[in-house]
PDB file of N, CA and C in Angstrom:
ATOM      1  N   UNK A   1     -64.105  24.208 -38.288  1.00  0.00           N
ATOM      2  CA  UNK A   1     -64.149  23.097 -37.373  1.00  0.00           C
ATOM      3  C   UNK A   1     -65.234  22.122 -37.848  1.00  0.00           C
ATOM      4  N   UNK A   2     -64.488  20.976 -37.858  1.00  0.00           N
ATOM      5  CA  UNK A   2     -65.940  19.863 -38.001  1.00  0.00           C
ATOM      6  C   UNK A   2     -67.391  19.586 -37.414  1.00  0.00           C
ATOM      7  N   UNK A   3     -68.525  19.452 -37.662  1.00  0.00           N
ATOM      8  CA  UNK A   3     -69.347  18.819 -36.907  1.00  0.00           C
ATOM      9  C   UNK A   3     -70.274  17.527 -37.274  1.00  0.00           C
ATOM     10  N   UNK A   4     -70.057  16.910 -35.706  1.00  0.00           N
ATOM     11  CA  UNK A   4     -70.268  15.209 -36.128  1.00  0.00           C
ATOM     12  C   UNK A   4     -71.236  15.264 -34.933  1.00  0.00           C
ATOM     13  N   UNK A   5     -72.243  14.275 -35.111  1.00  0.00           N
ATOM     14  CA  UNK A   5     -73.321  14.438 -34.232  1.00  0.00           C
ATOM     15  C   UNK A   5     -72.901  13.159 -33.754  1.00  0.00           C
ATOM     16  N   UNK A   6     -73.627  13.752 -32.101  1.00  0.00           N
ATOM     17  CA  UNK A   6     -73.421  12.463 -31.161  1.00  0.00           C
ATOM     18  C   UNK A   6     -73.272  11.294 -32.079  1.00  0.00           C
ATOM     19  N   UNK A   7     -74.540  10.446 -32.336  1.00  0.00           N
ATOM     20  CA  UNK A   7     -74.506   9.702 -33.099  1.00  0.00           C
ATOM     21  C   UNK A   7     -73.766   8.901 -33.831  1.00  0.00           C
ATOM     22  N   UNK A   8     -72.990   9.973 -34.410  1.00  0.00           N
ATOM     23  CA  UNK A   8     -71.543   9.110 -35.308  1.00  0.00           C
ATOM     24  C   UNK A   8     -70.616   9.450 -34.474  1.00  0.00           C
ATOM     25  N   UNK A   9     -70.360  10.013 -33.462  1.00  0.00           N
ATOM     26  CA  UNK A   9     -69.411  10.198 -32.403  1.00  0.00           C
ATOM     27  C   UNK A   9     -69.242   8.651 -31.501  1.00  0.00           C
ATOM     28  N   UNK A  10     -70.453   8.343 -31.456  1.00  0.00           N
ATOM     29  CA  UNK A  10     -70.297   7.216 -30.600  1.00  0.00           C
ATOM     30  C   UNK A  10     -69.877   5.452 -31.475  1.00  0.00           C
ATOM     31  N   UNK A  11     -70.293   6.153 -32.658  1.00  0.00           N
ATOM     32  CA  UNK A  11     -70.065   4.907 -33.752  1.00  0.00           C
ATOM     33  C   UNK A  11     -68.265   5.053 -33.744  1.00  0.00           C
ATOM     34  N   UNK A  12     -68.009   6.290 -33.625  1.00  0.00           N
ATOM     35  CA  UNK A  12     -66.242   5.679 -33.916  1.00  0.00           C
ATOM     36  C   UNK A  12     -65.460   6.854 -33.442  1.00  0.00           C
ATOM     37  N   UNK A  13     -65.636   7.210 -32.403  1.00  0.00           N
ATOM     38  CA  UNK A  13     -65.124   8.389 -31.291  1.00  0.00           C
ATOM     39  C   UNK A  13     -63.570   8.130 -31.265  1.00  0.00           C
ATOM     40  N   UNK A  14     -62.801   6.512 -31.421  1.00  0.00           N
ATOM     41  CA  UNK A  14     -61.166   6.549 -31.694  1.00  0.00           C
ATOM     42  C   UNK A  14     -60.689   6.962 -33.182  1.00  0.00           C
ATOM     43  N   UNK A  15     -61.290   6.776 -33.896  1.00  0.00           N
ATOM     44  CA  UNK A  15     -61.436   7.385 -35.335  1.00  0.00           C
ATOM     45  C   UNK A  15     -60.971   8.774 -34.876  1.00  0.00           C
ATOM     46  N   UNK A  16     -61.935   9.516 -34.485  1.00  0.00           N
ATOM     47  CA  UNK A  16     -62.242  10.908 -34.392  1.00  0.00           C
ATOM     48  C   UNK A  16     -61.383  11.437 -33.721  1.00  0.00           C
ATOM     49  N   UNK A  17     -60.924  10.372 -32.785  1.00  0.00           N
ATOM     50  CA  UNK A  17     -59.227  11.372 -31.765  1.00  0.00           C
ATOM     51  C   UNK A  17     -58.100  11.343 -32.382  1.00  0.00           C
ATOM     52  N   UNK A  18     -58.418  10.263 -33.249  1.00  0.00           N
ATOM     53  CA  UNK A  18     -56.872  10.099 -33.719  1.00  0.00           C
ATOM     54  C   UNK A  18     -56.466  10.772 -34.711  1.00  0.00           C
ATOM     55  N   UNK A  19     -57.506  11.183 -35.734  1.00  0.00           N
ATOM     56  CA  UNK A  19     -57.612  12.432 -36.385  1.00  0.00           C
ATOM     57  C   UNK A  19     -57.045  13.615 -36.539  1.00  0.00           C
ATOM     58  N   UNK A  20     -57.229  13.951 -34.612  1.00  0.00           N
ATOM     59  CA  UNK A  20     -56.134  14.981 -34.189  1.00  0.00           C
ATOM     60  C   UNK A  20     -56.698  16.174 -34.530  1.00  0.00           C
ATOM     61  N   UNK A  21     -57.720  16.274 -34.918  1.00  0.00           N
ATOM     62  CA  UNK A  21     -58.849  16.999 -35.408  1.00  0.00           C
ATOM     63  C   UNK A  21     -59.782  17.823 -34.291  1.00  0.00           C
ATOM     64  N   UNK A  22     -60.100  18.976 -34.130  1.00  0.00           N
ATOM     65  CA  UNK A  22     -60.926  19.507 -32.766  1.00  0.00           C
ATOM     66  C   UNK A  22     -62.069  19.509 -34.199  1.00  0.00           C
ATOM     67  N   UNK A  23     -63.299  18.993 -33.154  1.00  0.00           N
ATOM     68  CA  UNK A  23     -65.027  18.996 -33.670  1.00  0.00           C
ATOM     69  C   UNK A  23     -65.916  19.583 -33.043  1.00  0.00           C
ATOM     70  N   UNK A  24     -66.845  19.478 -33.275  1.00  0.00           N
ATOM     71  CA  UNK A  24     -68.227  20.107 -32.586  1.00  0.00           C
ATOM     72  C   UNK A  24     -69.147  18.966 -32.203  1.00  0.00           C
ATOM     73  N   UNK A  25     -69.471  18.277 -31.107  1.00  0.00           N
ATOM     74  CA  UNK A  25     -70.641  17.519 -31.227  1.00  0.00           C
ATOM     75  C   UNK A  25     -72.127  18.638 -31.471  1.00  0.00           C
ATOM     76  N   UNK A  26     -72.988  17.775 -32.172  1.00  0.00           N
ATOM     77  CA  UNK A  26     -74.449  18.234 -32.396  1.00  0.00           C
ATOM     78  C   UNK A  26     -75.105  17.358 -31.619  1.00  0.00           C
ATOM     79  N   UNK A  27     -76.129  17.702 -31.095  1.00  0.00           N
ATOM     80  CA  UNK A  27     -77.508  16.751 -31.036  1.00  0.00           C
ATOM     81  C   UNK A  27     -79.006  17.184 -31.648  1.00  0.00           C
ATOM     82  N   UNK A  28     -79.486  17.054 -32.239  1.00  0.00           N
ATOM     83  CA  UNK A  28     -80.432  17.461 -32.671  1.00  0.00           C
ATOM     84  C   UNK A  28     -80.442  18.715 -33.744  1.00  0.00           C
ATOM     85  N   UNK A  29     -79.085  18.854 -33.802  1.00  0.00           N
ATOM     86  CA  UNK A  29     -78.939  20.021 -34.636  1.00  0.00           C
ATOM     87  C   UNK A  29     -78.586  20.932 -34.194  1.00  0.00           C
ATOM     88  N   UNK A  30     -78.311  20.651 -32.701  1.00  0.00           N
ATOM     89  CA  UNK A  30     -77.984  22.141 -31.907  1.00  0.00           C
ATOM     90  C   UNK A  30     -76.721  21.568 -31.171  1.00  0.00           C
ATOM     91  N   UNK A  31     -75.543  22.580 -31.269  1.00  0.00           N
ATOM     92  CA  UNK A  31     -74.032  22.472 -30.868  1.00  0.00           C
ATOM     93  C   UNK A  31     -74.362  21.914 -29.407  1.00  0.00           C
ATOM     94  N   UNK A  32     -73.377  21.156 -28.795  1.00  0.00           N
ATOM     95  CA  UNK A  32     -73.717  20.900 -27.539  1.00  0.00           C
ATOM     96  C   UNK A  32     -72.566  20.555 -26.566  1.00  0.00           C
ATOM     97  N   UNK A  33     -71.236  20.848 -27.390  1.00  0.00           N
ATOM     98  CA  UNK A  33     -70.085  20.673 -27.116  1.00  0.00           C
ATOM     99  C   UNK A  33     -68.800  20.778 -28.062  1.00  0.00           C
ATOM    100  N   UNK A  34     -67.401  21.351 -27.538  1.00  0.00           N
ATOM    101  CA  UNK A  34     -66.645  21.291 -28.608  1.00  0.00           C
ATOM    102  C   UNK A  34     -65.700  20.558 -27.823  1.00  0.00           C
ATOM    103  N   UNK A  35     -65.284  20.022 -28.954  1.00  0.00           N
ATOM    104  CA  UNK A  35     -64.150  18.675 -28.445  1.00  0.00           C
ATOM    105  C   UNK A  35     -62.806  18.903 -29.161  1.00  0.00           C
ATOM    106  N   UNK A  36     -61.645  19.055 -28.203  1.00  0.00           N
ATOM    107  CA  UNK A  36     -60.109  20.088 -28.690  1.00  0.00           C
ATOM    108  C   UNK A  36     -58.962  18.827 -28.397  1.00  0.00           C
ATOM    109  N   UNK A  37     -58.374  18.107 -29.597  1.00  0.00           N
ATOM    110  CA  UNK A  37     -57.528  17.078 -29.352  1.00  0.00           C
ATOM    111  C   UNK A  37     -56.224  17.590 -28.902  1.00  0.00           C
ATOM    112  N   UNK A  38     -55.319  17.631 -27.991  1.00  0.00           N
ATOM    113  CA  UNK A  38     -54.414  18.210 -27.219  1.00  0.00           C
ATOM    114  C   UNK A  38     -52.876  17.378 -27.703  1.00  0.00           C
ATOM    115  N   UNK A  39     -53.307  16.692 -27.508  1.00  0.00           N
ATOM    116  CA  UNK A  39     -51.869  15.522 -27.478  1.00  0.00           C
ATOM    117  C   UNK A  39     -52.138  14.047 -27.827  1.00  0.00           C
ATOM    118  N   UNK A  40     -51.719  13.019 -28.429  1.00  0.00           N
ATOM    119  CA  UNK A  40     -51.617  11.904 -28.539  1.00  0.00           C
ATOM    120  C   UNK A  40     -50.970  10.726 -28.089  1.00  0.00           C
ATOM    121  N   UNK A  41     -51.152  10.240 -26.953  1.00  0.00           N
ATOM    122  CA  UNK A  41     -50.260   9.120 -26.535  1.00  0.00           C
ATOM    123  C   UNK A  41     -49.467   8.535 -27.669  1.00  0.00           C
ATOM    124  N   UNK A  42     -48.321   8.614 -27.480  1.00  0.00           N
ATOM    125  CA  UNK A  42     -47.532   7.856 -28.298  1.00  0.00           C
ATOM    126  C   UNK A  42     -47.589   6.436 -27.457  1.00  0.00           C
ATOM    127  N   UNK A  43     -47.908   4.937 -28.954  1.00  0.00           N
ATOM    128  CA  UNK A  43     -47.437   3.443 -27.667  1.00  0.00           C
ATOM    129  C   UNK A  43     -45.929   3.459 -27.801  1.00  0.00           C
ATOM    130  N   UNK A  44     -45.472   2.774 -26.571  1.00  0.00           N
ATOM    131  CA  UNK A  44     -44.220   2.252 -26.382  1.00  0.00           C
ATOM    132  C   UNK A  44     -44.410   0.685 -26.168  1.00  0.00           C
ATOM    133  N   UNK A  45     -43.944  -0.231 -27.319  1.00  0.00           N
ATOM    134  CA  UNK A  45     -43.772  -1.212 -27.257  1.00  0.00           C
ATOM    135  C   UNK A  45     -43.638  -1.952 -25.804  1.00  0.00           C
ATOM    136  N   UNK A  46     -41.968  -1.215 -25.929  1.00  0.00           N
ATOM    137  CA  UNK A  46     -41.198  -1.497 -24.575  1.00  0.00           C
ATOM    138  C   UNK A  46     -42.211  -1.633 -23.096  1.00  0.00           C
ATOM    139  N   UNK A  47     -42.742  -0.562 -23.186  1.00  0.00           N
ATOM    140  CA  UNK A  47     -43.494  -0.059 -21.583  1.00  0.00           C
ATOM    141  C   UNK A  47     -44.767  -0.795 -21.335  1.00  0.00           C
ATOM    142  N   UNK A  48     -45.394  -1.183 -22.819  1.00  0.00           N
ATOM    143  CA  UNK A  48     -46.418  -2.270 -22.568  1.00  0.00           C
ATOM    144  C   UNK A  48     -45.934  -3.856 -22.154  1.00  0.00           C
ATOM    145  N   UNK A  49     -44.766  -4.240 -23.249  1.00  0.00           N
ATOM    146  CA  UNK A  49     -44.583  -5.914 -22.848  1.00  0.00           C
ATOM    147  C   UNK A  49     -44.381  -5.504 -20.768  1.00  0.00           C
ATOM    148  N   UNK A  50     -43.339  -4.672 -20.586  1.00  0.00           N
ATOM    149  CA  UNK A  50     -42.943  -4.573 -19.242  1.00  0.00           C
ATOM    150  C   UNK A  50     -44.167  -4.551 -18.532  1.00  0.00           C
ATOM    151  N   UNK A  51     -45.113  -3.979 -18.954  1.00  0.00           N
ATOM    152  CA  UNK A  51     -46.534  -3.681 -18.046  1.00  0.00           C
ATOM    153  C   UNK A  51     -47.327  -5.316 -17.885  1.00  0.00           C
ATOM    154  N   UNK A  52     -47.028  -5.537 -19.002  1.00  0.00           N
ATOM    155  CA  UNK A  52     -47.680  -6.907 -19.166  1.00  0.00           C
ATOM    156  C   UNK A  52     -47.569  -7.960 -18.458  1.00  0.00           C
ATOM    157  N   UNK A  53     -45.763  -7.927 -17.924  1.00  0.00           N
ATOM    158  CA  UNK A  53     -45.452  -9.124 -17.450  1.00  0.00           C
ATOM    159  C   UNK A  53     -45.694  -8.717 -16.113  1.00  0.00           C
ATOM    160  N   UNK A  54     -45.246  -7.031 -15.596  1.00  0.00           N
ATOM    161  CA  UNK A  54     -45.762  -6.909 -13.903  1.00  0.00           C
ATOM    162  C   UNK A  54     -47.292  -7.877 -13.407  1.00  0.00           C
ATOM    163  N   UNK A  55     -48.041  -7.330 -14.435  1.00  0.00           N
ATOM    164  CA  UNK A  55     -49.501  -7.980 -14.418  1.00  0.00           C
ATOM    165  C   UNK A  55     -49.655  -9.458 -14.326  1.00  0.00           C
ATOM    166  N   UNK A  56     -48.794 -10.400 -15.209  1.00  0.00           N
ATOM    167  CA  UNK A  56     -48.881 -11.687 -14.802  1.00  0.00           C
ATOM    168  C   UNK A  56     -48.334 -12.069 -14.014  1.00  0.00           C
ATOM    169  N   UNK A  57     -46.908 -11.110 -13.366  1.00  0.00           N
ATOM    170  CA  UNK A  57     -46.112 -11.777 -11.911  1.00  0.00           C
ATOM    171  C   UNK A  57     -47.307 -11.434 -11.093  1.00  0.00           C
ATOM    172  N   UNK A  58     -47.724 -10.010 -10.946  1.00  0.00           N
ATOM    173  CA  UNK A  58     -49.045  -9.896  -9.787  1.00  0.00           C
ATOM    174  C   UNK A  58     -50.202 -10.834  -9.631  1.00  0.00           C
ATOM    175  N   UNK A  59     -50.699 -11.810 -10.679  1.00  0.00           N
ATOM    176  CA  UNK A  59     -52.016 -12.245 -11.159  1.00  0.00           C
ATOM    177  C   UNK A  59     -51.530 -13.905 -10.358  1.00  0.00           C
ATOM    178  N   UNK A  60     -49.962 -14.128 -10.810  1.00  0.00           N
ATOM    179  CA  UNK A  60     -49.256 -15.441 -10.376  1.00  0.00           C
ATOM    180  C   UNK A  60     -49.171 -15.772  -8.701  1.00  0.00           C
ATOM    181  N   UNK A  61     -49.170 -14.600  -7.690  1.00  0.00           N
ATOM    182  CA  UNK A  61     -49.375 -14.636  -6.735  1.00  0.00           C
ATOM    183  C   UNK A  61     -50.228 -14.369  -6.252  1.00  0.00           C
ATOM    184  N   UNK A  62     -51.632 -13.922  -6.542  1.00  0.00           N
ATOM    185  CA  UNK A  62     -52.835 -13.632  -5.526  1.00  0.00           C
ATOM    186  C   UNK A  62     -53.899 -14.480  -6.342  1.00  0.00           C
ATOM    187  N   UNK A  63     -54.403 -15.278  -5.121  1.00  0.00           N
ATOM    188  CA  UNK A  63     -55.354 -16.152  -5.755  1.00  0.00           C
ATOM    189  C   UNK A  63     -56.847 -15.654  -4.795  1.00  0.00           C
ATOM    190  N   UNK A  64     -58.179 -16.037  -5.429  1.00  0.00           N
ATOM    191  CA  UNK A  64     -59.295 -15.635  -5.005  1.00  0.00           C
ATOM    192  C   UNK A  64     -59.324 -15.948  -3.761  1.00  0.00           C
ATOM    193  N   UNK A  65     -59.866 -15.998  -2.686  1.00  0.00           N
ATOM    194  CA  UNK A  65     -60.295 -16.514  -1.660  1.00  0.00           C
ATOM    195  C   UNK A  65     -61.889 -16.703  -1.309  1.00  0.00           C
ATOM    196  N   UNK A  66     -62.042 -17.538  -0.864  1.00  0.00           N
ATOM    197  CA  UNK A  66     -64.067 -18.361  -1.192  1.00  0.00           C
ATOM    198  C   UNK A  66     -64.309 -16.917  -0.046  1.00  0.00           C
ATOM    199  N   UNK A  67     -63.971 -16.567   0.708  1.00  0.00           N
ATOM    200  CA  UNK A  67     -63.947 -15.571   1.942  1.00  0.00           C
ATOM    201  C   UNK A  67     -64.593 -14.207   0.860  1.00  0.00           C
ATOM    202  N   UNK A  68     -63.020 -13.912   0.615  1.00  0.00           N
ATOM    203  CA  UNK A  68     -63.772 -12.289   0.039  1.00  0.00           C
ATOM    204  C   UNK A  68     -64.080 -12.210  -1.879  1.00  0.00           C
ATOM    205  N   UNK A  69     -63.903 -13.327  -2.364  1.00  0.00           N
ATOM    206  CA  UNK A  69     -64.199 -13.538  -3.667  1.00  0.00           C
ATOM    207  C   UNK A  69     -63.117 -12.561  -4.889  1.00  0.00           C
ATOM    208  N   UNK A  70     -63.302 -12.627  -5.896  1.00  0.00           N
ATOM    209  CA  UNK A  70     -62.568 -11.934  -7.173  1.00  0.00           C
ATOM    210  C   UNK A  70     -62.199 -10.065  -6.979  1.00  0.00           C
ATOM    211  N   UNK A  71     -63.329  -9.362  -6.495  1.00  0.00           N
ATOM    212  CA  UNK A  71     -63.442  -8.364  -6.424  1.00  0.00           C
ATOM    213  C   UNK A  71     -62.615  -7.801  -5.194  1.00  0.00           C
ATOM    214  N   UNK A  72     -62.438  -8.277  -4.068  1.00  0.00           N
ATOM    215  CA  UNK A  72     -61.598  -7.937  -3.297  1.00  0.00           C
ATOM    216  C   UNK A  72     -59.993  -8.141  -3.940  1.00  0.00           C
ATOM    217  N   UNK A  73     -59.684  -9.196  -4.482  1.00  0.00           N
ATOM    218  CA  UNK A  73     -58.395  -9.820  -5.413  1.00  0.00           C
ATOM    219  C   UNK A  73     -58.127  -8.515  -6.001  1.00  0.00           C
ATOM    220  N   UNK A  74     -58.554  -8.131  -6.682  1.00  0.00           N
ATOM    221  CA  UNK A  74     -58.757  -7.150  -7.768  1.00  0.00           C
ATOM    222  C   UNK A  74     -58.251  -5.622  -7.351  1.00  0.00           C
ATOM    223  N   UNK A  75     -58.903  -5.592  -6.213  1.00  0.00           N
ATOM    224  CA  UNK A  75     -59.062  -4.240  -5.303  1.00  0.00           C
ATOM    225  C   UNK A  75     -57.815  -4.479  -4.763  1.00  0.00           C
ATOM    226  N   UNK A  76     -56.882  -5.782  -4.430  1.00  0.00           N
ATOM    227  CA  UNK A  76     -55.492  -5.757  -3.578  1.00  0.00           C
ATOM    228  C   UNK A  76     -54.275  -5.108  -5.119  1.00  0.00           C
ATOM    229  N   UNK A  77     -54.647  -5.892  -6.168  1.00  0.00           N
ATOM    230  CA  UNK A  77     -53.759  -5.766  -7.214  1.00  0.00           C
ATOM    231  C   UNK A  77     -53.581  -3.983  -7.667  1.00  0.00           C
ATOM    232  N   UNK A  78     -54.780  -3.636  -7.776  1.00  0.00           N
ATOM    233  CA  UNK A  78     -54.825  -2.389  -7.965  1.00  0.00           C
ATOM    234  C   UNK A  78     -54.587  -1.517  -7.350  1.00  0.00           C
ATOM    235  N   UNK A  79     -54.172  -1.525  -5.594  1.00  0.00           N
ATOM    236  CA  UNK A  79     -53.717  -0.770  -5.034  1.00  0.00           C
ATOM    237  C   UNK A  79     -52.447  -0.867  -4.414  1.00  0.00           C
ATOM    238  N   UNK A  80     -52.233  -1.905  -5.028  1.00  0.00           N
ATOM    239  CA  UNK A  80     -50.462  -2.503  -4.609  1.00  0.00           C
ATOM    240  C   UNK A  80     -50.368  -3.275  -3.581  1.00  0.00           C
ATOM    241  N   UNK A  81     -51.868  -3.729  -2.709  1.00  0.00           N
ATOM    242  CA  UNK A  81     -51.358  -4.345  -1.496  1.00  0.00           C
ATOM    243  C   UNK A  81     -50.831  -5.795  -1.262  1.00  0.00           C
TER     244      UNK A  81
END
C-alpha cells in the first residue's frame, strides 16, 4: 500500500482518488489513517447538461428579496420550495 503524507495529500487528493489506489496518510511519520477507494463515479454527460438546465429554470424564477437577502434564495432552491 502506498504512503503519502498529509501534505501531498492535500496538494492533489483528486489525483490520488482517481488512481483508484487505497494509501496510507502519514503525518509526521506516523500512519494516521488508511484511505480505501471503493468505487468511481462514472460522469454522465447526459445527467449533467439536464442538471444544468433544472438549475437555470430554478435560478430564472426566484429572485433575491431586499427582505430576506441571497441566502434565504438559496435555502428555497435547495430544498425545493
Amino acid at each position: 500500500m502506498r504512503t503519502v503524507s498529509i501534505t501531498e495529500a492535500k496538494k492533489d487528493l483528486s489525483h490520488l482518488a482517481r488512481s483508484e489506489q487505497s494509501f496510507t496518510l502519514t503525518s509526521r511519520g506516523h500512519d494516521v489513517a488508511q484511505v480505501r477507494i471503493f468505487a468511481i463515479a462514472k460522469f454522465d454527460p447526459i445527467k449533467a447538461a439536464a442538471a444544468a438546465k433544472r438549475i437555470k429554470e430554478l435560478g430564472a424564477n426566484v429572485k433575491p428579496s431586499k427582505k430576506y437577502g441571497a441566502s434565504a434564495t438559496i435555502r428555497k432552491i435547495r430544498d425545493g420550495k
